[in-house]
C-alpha atoms as a PDB file:
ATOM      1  CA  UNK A   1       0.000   0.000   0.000  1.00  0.00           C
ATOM      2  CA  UNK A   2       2.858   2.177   0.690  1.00  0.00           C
ATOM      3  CA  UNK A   3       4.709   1.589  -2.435  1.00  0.00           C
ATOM      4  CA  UNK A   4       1.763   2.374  -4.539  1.00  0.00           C
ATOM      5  CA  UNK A   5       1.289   5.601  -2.598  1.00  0.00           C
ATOM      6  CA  UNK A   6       4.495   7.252  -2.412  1.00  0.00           C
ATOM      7  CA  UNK A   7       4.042   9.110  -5.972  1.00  0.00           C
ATOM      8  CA  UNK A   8       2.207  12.564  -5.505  1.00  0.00           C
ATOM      9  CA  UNK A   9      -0.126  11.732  -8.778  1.00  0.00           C
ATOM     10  CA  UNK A  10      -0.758   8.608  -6.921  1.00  0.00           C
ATOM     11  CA  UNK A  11      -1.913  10.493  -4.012  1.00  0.00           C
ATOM     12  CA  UNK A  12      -3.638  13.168  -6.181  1.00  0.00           C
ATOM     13  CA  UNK A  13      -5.578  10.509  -7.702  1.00  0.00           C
ATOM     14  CA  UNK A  14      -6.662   8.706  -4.719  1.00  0.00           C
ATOM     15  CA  UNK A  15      -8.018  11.894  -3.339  1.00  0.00           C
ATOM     16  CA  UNK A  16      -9.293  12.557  -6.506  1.00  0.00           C
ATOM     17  CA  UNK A  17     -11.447   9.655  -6.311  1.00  0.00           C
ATOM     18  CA  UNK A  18     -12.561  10.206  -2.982  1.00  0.00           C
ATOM     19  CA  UNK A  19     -14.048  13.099  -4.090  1.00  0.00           C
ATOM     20  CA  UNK A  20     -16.403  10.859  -6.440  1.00  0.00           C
ATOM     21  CA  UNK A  21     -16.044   8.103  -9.008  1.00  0.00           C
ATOM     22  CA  UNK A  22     -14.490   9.021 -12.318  1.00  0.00           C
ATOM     23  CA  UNK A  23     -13.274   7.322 -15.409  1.00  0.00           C
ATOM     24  CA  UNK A  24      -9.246   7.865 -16.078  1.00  0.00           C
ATOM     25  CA  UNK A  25      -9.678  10.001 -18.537  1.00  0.00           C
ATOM     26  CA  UNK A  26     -11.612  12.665 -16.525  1.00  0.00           C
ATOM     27  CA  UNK A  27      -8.959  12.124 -13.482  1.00  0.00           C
ATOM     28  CA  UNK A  28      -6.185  12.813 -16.109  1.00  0.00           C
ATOM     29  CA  UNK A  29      -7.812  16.234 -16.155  1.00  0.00           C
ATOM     30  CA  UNK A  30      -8.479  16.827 -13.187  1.00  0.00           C
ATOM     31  CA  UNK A  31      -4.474  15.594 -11.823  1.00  0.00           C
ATOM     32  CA  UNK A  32      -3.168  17.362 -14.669  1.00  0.00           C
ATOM     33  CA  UNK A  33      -0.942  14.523 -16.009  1.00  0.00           C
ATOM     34  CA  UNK A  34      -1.819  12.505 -18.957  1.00  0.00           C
ATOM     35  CA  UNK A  35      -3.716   9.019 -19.415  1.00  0.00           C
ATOM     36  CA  UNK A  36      -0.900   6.601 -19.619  1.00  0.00           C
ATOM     37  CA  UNK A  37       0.244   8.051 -16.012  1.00  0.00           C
ATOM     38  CA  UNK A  38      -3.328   7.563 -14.474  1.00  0.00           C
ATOM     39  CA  UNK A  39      -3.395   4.089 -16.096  1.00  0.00           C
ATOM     40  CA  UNK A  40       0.588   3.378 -13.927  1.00  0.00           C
ATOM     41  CA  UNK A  41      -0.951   4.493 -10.938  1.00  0.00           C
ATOM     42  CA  UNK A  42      -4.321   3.266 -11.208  1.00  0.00           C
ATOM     43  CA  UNK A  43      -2.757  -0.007 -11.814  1.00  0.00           C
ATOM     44  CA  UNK A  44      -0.473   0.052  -9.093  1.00  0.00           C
ATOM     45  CA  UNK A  45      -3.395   1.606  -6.636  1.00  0.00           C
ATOM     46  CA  UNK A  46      -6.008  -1.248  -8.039  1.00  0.00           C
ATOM     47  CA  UNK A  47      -3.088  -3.846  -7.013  1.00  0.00           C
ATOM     48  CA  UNK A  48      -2.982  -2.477  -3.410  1.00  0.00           C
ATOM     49  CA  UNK A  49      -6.743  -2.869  -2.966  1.00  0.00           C
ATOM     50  CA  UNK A  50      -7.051   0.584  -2.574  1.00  0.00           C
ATOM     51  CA  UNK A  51      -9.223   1.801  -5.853  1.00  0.00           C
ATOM     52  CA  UNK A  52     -11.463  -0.583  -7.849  1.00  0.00           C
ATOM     53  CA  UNK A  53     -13.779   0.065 -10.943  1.00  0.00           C
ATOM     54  CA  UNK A  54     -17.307   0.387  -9.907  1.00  0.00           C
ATOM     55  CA  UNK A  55     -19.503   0.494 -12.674  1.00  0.00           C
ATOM     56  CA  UNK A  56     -19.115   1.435 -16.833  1.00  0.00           C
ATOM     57  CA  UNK A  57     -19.962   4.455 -18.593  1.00  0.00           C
ATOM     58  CA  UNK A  58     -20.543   5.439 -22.213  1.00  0.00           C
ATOM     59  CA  UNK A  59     -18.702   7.822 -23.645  1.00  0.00           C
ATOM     60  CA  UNK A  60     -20.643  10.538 -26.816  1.00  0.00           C
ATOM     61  CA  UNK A  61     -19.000   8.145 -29.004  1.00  0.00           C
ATOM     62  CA  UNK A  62     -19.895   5.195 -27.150  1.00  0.00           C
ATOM     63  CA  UNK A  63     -16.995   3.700 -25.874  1.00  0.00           C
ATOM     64  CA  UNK A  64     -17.374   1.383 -22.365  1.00  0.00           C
ATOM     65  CA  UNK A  65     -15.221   3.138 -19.988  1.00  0.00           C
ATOM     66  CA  UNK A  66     -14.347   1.860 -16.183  1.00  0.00           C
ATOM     67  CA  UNK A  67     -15.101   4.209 -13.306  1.00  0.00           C
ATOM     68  CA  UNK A  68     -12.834   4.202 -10.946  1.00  0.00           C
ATOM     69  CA  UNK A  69     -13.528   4.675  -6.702  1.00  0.00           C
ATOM     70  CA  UNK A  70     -12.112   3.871  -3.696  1.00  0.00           C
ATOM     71  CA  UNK A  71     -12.687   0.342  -1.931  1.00  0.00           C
ATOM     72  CA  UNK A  72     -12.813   1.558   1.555  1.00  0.00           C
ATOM     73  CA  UNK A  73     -13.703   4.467   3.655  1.00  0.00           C
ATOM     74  CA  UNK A  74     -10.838   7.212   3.580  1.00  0.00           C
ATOM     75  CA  UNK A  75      -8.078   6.321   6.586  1.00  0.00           C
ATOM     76  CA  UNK A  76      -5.764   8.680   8.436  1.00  0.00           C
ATOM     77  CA  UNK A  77      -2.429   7.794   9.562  1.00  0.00           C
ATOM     78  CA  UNK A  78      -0.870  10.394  12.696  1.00  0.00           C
ATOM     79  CA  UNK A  79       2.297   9.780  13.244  1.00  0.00           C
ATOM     80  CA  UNK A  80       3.843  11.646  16.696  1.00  0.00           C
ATOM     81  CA  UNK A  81       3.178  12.183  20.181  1.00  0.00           C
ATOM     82  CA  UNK A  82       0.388  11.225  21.960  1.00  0.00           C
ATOM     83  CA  UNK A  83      -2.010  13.995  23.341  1.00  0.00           C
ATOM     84  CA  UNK A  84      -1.438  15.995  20.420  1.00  0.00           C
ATOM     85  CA  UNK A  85      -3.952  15.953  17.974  1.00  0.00           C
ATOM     86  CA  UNK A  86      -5.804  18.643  19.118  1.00  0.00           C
ATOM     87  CA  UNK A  87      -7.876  19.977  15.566  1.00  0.00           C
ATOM     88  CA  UNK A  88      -7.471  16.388  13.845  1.00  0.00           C
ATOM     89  CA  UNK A  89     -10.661  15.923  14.232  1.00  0.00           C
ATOM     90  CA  UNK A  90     -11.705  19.339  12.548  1.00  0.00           C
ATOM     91  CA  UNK A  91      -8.751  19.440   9.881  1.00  0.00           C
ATOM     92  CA  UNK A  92     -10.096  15.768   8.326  1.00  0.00           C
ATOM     93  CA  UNK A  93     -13.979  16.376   8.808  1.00  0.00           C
ATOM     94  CA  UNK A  94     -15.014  13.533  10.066  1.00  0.00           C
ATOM     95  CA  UNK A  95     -17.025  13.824  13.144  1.00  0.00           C
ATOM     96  CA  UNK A  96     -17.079   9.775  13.294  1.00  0.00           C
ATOM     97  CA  UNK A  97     -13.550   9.909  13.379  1.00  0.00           C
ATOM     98  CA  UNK A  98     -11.647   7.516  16.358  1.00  0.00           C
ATOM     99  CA  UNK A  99      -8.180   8.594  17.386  1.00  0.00           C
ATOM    100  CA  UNK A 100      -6.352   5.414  18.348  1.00  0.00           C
ATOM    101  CA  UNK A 101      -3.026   5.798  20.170  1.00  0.00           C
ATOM    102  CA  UNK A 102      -0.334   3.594  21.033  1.00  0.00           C
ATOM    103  CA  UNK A 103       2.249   4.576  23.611  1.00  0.00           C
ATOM    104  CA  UNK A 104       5.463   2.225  24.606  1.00  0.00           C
ATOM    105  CA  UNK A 105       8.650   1.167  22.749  1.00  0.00           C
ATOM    106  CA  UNK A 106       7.105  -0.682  20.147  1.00  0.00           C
END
């Protein structure tokens, strides 16, 4: 999962995608890179379990074209020390969110 996230149109995508599903075409718009890139890192984020198509559209010409979302509700990772996420809550937006911290050597 790591691997295929540690390219910035990677991560552009991905968020991309949370923001609703889209075909690669309209994400290589909206990234700004072009459609062999999206395909890499679609590939590469598919792989990971992270993205998966979710239904087919037609395009005006009337080509079948995958839409793209995420499998799974967004996560966020804090990394640091505990008692300090003061605002996390706020800066993600999630009122369901769960902080989870682990304290010790480990």
């Amino acid at each position: 999962m790591f691997s295929a996230l540690s390219s910035d149109v990677a991560r552009s995508i991905l968020a991309e995608l949370y923001r609703g599903p889209t075909t690669k075409s309209e994400l290589a718009d909206r990234v700004g890179t072009s459609i062999q890139n999206v395909n890499y890192h679609l590939d590469k984020l598919v792989r990971a379990d992270l993205v998966g198509v979710v239904d087919q559209w037609y395009s005006e010409k009337g080509v079948e074209m995958d839409v793209f979302a995420p499998d799974h509700e967004p996560l966020f990772l804090m990394v640091g020390e505990c008692g300090r996420q003061e605002g996390v809550h706020d800066a993600v937006g999630d009122r369901d969110a769960r902080a989870v911290s682990r304290s010790g050597g480990d």
